[in-house]
N, C-alpha and C. Protein backbone atom coordinates (compact mmCIF):
# COMPACT_ATOMS: atom_id res chain seq x y z
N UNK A 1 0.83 -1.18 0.00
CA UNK A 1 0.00 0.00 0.00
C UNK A 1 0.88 1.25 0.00
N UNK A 2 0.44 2.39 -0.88
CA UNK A 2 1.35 3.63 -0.66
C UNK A 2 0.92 4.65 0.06
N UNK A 3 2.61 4.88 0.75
CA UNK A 3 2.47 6.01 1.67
C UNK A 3 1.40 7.09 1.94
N UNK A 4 0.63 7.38 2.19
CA UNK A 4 -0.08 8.96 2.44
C UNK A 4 0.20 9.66 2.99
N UNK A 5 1.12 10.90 2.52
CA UNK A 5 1.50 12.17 3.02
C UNK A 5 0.55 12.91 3.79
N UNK A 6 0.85 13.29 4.76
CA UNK A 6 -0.27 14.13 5.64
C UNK A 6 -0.80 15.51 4.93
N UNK A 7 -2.13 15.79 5.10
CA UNK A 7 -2.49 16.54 4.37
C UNK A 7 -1.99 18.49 4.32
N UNK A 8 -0.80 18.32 5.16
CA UNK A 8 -0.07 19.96 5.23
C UNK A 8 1.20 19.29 4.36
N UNK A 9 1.62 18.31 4.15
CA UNK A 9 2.37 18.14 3.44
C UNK A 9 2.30 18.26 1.77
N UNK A 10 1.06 17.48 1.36
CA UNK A 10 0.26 18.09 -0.05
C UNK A 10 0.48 19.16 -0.10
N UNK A 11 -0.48 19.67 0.92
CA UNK A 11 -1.20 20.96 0.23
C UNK A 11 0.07 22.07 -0.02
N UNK A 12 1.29 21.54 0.97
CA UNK A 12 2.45 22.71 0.83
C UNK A 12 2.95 21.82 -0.41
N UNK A 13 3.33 20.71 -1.01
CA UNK A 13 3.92 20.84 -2.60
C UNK A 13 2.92 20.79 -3.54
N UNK A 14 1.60 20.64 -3.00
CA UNK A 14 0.94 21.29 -4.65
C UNK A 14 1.00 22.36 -4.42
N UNK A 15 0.84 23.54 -3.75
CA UNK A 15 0.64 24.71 -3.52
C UNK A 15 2.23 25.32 -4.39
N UNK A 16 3.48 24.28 -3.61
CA UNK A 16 4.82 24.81 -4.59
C UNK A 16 4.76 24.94 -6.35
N UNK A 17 4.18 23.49 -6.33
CA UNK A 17 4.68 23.26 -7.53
C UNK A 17 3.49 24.11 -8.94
N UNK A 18 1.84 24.37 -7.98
CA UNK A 18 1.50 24.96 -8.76
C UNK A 18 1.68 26.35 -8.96
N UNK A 19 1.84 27.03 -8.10
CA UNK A 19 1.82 28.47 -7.81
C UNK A 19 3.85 28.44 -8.23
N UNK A 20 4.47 27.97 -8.18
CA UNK A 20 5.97 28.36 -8.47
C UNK A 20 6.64 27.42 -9.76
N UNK A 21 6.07 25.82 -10.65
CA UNK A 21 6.46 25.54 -11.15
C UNK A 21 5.81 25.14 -12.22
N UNK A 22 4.45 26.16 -12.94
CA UNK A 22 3.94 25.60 -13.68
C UNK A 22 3.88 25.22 -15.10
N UNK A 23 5.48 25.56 -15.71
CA UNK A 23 6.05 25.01 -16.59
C UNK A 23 6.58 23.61 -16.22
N UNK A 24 7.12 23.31 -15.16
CA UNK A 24 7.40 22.11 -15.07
C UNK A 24 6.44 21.57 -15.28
N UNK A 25 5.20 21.40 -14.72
CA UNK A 25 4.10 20.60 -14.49
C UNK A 25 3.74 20.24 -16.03
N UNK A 26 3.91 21.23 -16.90
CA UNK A 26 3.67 21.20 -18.15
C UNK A 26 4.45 20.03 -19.14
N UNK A 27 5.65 20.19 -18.80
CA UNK A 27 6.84 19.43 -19.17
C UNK A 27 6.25 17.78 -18.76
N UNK A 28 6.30 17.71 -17.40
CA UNK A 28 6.37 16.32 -16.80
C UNK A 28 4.79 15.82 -17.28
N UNK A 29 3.69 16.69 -17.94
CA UNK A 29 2.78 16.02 -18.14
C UNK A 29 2.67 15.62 -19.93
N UNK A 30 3.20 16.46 -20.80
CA UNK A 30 3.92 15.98 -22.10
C UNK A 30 4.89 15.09 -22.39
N UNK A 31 5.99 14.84 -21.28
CA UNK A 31 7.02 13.79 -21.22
C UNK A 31 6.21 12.61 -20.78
N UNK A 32 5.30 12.49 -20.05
CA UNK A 32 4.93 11.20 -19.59
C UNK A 32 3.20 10.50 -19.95
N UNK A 33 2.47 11.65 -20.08
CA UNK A 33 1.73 11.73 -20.57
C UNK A 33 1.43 11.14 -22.08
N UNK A 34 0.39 10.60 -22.20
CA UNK A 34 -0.41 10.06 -23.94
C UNK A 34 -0.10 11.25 -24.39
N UNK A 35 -0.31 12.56 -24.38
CA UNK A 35 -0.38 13.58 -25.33
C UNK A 35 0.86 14.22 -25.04
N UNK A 36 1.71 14.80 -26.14
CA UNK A 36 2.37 15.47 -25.44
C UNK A 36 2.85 16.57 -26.01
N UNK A 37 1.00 17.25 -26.77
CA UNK A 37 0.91 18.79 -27.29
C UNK A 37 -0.05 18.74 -26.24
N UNK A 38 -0.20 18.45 -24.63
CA UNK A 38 -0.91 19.12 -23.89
C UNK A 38 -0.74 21.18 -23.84
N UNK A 39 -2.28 21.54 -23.41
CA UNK A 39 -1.34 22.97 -23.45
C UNK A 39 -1.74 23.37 -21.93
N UNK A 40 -1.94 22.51 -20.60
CA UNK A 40 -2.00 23.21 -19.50
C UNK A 40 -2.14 21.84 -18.61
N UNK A 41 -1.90 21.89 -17.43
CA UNK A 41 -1.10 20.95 -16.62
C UNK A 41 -0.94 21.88 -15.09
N UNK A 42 -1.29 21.13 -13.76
CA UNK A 42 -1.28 21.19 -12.94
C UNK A 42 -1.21 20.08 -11.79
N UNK A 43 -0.29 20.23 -10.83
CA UNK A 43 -0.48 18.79 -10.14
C UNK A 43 -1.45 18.66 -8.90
N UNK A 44 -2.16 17.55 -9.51
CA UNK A 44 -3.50 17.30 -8.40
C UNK A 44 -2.89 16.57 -6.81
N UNK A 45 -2.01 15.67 -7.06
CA UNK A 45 -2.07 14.80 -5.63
C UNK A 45 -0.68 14.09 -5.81
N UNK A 46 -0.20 13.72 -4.53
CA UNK A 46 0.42 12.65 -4.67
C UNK A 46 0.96 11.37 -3.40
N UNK A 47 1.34 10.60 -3.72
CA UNK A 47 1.33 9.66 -2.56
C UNK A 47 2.94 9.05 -2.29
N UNK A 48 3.21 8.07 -1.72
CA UNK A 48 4.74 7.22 -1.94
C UNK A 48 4.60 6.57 -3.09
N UNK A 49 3.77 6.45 -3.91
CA UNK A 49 4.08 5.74 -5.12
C UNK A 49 4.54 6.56 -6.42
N UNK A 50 3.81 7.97 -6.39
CA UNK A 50 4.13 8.82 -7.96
C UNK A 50 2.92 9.66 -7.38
N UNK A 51 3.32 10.67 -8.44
CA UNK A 51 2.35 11.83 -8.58
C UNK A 51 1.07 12.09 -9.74
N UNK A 52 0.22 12.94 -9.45
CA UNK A 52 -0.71 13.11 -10.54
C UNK A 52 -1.11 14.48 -11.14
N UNK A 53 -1.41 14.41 -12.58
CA UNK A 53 -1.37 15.59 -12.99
C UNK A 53 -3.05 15.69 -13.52
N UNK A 54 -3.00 16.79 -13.26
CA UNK A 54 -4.48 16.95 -14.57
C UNK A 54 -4.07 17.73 -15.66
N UNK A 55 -3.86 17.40 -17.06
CA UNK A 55 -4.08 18.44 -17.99
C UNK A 55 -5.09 18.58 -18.65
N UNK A 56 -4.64 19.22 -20.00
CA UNK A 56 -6.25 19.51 -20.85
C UNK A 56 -5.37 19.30 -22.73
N UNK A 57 -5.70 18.85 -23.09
CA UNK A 57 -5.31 18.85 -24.32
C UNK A 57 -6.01 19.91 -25.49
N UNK A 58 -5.28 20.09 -26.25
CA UNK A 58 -5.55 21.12 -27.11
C UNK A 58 -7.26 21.44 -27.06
N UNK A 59 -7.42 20.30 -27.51
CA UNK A 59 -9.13 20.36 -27.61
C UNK A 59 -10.12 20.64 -26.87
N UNK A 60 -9.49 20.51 -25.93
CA UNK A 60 -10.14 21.00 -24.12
C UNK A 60 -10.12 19.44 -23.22
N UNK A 61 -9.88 18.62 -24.11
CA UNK A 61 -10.17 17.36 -23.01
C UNK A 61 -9.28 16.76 -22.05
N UNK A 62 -10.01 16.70 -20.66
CA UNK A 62 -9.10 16.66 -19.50
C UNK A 62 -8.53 15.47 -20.23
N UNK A 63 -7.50 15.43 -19.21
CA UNK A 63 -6.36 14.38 -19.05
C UNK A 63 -5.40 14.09 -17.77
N UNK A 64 -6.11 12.54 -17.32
CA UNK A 64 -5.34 12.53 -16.04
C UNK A 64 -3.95 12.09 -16.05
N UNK A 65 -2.64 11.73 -15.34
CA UNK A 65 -1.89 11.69 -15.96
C UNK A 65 -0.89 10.99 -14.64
N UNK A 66 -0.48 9.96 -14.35
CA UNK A 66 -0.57 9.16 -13.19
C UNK A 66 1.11 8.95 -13.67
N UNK A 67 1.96 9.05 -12.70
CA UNK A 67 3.77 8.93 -13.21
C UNK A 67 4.38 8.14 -11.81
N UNK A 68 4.56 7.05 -11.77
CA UNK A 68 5.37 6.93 -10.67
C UNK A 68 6.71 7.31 -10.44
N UNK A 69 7.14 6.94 -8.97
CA UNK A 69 8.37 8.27 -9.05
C UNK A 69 9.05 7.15 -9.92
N UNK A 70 10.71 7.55 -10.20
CA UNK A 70 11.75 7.21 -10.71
C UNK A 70 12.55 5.93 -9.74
N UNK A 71 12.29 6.82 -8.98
CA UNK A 71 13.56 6.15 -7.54
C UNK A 71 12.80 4.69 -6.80
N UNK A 72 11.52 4.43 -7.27
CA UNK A 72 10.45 3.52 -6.09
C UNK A 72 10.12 4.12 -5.61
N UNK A 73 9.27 3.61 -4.69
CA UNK A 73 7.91 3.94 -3.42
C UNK A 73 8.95 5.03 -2.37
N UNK A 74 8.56 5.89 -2.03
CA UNK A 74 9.21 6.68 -1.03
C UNK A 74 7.52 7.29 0.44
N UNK A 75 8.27 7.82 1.09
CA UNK A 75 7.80 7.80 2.30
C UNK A 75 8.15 9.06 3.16
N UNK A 76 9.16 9.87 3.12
CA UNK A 76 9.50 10.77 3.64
C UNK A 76 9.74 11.85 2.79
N UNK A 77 8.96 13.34 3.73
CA UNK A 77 8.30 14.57 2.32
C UNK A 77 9.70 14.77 1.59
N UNK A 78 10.97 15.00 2.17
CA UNK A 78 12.34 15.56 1.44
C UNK A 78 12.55 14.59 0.11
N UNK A 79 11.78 13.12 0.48
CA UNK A 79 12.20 12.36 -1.13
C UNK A 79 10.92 12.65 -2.17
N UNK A 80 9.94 13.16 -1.64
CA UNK A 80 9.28 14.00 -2.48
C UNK A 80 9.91 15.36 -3.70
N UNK A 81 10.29 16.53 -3.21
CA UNK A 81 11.47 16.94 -3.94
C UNK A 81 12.09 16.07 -4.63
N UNK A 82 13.02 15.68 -4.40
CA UNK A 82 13.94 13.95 -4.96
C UNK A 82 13.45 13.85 -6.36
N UNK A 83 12.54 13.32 -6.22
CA UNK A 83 11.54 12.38 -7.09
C UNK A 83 11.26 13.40 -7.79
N UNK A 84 10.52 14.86 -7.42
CA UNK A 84 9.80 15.58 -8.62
C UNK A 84 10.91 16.14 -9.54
N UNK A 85 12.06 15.87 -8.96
CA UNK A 85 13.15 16.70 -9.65
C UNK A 85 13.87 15.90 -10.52
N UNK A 86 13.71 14.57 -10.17
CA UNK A 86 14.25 13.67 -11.48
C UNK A 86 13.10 13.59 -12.30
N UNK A 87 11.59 13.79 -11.91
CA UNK A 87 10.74 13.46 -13.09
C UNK A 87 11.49 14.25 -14.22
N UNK A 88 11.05 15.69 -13.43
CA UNK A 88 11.42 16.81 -14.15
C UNK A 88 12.92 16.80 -15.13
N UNK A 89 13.70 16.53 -14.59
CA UNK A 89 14.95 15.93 -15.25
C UNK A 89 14.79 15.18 -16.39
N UNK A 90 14.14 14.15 -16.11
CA UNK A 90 14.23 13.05 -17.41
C UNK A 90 12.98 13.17 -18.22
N UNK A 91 11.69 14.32 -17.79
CA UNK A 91 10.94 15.00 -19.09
C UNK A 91 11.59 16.00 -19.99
N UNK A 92 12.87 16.26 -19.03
CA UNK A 92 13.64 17.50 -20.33
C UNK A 92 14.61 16.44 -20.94
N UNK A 93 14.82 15.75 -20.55
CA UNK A 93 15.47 14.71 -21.47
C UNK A 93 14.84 14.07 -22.53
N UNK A 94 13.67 13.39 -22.26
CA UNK A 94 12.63 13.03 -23.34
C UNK A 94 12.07 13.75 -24.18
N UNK A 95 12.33 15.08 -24.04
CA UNK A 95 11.02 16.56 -24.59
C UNK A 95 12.45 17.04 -25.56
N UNK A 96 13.75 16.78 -25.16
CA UNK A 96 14.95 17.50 -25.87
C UNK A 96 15.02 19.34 -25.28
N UNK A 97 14.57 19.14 -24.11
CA UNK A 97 14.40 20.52 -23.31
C UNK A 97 15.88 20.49 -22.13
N UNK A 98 16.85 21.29 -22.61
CA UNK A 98 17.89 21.90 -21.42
C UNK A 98 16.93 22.22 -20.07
N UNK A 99 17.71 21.49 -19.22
CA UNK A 99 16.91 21.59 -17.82
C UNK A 99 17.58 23.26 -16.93
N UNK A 100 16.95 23.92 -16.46
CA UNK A 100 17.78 24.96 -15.75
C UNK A 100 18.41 23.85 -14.50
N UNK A 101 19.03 24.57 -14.23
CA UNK A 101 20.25 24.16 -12.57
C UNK A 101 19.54 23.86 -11.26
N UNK A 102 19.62 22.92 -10.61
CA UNK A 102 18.63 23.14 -9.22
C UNK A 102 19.55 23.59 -8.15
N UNK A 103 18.77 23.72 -6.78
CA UNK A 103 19.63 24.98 -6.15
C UNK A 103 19.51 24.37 -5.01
């Protein structure tokens, strides 16, 4: 069964990743995603197993978008980061997108 992050833990990395990374979200839902001329992307949830996105494809039709992490099942919020940062990594690898530097 996977982990469930307590719910101040969510709400503080969707709150990051939508409000501060919503090009990434964009990226990691075209890299992994069926479509990947999505044109909007946000992350809904996530657990120790992977994260989830909702986008919308050109046409307007949602699209859910389910990625497990890279690394396996994790459990503690800091391998959260971890994980979103290699998604993110290896959708600019797949997309042929230069990744900026992490800090």
């Amino acid at each position: 069964m996977a982990h469930i992050f307590d719910d101040s833990v969510r709400t503080a990395v969707l709150g990051h990743m939508n409000g501060d990374h919503g090009d990434d979200n964009l990226l990691i839902s075209r890299a992994f995603g069926a479509d990947p001329e999505v044109v909007a992307a946000s992350m809904t949830d996530f657990d120790g197993d992977g994260g989830r996105w909702h986008a919308e494809s050109a046409d307007g039709t949602p699209v859910t978008i389910i990625v497990p992490w890279l690394g396996g099942p994790i459990a503690e919020r800091a391998e959260v980061r971890r994980e979103i940062v290699a998604l993110y990594d290896e959708a600019c690898a797949l997309l042929g997108v230069e990744p900026r530097p992490h800090s």
